[in-house]
C-alpha atoms as a PDB file:
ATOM      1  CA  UNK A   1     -17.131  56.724  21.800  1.00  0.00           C
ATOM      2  CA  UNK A   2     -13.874  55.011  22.905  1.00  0.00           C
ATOM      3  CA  UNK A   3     -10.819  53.464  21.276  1.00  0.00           C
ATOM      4  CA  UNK A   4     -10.772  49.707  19.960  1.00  0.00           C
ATOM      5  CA  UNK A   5      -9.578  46.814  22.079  1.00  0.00           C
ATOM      6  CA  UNK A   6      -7.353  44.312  19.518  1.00  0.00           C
ATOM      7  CA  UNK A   7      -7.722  40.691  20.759  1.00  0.00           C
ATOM      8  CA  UNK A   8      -6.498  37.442  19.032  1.00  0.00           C
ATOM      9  CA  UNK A   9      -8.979  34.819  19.900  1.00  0.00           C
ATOM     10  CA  UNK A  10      -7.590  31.271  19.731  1.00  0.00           C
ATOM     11  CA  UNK A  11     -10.675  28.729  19.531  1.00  0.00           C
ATOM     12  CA  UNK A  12      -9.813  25.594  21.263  1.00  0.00           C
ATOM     13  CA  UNK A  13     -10.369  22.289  19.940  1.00  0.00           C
ATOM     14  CA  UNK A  14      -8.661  18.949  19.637  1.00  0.00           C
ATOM     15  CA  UNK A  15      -7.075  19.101  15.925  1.00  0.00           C
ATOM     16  CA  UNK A  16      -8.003  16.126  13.201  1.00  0.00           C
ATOM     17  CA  UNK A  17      -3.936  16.111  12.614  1.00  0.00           C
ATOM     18  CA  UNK A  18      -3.062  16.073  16.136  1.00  0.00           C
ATOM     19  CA  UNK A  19      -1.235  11.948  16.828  1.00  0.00           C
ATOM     20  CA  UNK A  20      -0.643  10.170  19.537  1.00  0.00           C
ATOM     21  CA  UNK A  21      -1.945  10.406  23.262  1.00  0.00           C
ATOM     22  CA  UNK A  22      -0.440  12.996  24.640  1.00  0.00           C
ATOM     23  CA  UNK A  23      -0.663  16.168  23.513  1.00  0.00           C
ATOM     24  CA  UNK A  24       0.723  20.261  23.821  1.00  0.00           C
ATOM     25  CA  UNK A  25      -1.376  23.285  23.724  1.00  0.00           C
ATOM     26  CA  UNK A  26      -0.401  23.391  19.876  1.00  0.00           C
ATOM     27  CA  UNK A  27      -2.630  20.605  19.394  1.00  0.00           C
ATOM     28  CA  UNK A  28      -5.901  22.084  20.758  1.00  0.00           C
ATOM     29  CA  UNK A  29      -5.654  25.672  18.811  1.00  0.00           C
ATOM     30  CA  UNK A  30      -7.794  24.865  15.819  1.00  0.00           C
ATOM     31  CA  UNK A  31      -7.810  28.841  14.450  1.00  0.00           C
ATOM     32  CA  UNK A  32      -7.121  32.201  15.518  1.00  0.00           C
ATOM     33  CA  UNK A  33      -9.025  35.294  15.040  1.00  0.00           C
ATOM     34  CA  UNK A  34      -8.085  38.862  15.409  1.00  0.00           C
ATOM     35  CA  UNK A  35     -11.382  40.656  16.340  1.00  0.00           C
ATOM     36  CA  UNK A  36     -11.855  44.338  17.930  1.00  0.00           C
ATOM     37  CA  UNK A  37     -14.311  45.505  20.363  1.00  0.00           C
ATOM     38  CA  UNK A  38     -15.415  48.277  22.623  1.00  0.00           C
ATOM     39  CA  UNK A  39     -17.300  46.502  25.488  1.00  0.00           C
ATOM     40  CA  UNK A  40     -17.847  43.426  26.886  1.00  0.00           C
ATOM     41  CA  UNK A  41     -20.820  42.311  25.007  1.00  0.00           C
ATOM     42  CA  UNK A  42     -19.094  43.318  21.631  1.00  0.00           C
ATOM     43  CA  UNK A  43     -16.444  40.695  22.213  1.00  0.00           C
ATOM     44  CA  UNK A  44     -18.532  38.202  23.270  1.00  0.00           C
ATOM     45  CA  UNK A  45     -20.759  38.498  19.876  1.00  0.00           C
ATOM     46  CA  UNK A  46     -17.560  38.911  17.550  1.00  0.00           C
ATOM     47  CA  UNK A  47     -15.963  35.727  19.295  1.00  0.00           C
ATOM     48  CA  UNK A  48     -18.919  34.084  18.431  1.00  0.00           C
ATOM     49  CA  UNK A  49     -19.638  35.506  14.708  1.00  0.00           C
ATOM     50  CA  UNK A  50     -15.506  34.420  14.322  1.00  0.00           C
ATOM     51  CA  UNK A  51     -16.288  30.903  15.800  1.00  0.00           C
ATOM     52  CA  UNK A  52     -14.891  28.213  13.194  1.00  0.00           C
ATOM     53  CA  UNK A  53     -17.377  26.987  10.583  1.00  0.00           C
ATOM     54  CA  UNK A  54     -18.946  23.795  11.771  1.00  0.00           C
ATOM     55  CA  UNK A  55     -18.074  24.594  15.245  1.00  0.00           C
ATOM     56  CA  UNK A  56     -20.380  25.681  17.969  1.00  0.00           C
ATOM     57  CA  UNK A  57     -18.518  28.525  21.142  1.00  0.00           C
ATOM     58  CA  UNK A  58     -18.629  27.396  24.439  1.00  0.00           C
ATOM     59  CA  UNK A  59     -18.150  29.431  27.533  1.00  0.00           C
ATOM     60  CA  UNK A  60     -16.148  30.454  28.875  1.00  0.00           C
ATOM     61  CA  UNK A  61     -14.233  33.187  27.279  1.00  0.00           C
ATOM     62  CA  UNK A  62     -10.339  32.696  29.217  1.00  0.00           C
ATOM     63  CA  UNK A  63      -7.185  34.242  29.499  1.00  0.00           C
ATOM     64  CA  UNK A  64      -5.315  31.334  29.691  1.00  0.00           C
ATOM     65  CA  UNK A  65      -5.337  27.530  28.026  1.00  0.00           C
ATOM     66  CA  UNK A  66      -3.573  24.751  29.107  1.00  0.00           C
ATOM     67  CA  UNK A  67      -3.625  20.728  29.055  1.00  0.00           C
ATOM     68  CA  UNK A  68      -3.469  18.558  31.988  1.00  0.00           C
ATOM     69  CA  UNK A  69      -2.183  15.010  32.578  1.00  0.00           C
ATOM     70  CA  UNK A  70      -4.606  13.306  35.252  1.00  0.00           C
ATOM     71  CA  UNK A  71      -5.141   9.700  35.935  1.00  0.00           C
ATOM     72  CA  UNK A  72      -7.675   9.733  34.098  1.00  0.00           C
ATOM     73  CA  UNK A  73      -6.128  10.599  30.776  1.00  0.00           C
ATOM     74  CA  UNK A  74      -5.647  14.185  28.996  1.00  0.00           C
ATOM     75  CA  UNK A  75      -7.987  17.309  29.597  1.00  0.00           C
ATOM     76  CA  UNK A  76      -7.959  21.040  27.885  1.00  0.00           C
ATOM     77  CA  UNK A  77      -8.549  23.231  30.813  1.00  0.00           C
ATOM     78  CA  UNK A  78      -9.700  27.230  30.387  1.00  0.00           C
ATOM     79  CA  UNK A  79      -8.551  29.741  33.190  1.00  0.00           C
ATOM     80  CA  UNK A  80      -9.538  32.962  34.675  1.00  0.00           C
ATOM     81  CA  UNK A  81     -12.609  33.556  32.937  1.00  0.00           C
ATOM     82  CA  UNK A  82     -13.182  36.678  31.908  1.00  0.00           C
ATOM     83  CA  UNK A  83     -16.084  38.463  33.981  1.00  0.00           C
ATOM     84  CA  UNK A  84     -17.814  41.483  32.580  1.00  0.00           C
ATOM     85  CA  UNK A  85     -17.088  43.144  36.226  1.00  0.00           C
ATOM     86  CA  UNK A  86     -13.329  43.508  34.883  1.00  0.00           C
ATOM     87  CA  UNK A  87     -13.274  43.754  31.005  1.00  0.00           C
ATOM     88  CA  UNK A  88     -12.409  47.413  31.711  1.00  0.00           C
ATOM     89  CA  UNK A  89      -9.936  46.546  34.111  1.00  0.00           C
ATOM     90  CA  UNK A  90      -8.458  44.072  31.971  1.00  0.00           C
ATOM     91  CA  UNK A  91      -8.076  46.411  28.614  1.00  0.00           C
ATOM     92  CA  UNK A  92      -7.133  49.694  30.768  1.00  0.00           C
ATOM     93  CA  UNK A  93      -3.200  50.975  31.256  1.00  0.00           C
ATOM     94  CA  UNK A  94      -1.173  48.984  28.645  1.00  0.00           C
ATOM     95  CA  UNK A  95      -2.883  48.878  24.795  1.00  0.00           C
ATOM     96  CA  UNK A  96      -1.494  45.994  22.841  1.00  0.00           C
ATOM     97  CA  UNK A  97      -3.168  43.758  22.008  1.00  0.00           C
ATOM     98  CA  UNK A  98      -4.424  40.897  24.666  1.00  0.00           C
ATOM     99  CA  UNK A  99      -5.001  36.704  23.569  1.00  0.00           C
ATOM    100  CA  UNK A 100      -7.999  34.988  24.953  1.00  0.00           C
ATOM    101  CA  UNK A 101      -9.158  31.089  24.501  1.00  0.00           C
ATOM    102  CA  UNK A 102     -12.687  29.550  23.985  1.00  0.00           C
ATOM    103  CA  UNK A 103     -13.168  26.093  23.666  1.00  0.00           C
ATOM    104  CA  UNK A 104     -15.267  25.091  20.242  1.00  0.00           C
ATOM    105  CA  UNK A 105     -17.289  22.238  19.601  1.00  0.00           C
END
């Protein structure tokens, strides 16, 4: 049947408490989730039965979060969504646990 995958799934959001104008990654993790999973689709459900109460998931589900200054003001970007092409790929070799990001809202 396969061994578990352990991911910690930090939902991004802007935070109520978060001051000012400018803003760190810190600021946009609303709640993390530790969920396990066996395939793609598994983690995409258990993100979403996890999501925040109150708080809707949005794809997609990313490796990596980070905020960016533009002249336009302050944006939460997601990259390298994960594709279901390389969700074996990206759980095979090393078994700790991986983090991924979705943006809530």
């Amino acid at each position: 049947m396969g061994s578990f995958n352990t991911t910690t799934v930090k939902y991004i959001h802007l935070k109520a408490s978060a001051n000012g104008s400018l803003h760190d990654v810190t600021d946009y993790e609303l709640e993390q989730h530790v969920v396990t999973h066996r395939k793609y689709g598994e983690l995409h459900y258990k993100v979403r039965a996890s999501c925040p109460k109150g708080y809707t998931c949005i794809e997609p589900l990313a490796l990596r979060h980070e905020v960016t200054w533009t002249t336009n003001g302050e944006a939460d970007v997601l990259h390298h969504a994960i594709e279901e092409c390389e969700y074996e790929a990206l759980w095979a070799g090393e078994r700790g646990p991986k983090t991924i990001c979705v943006d809530v809202e």
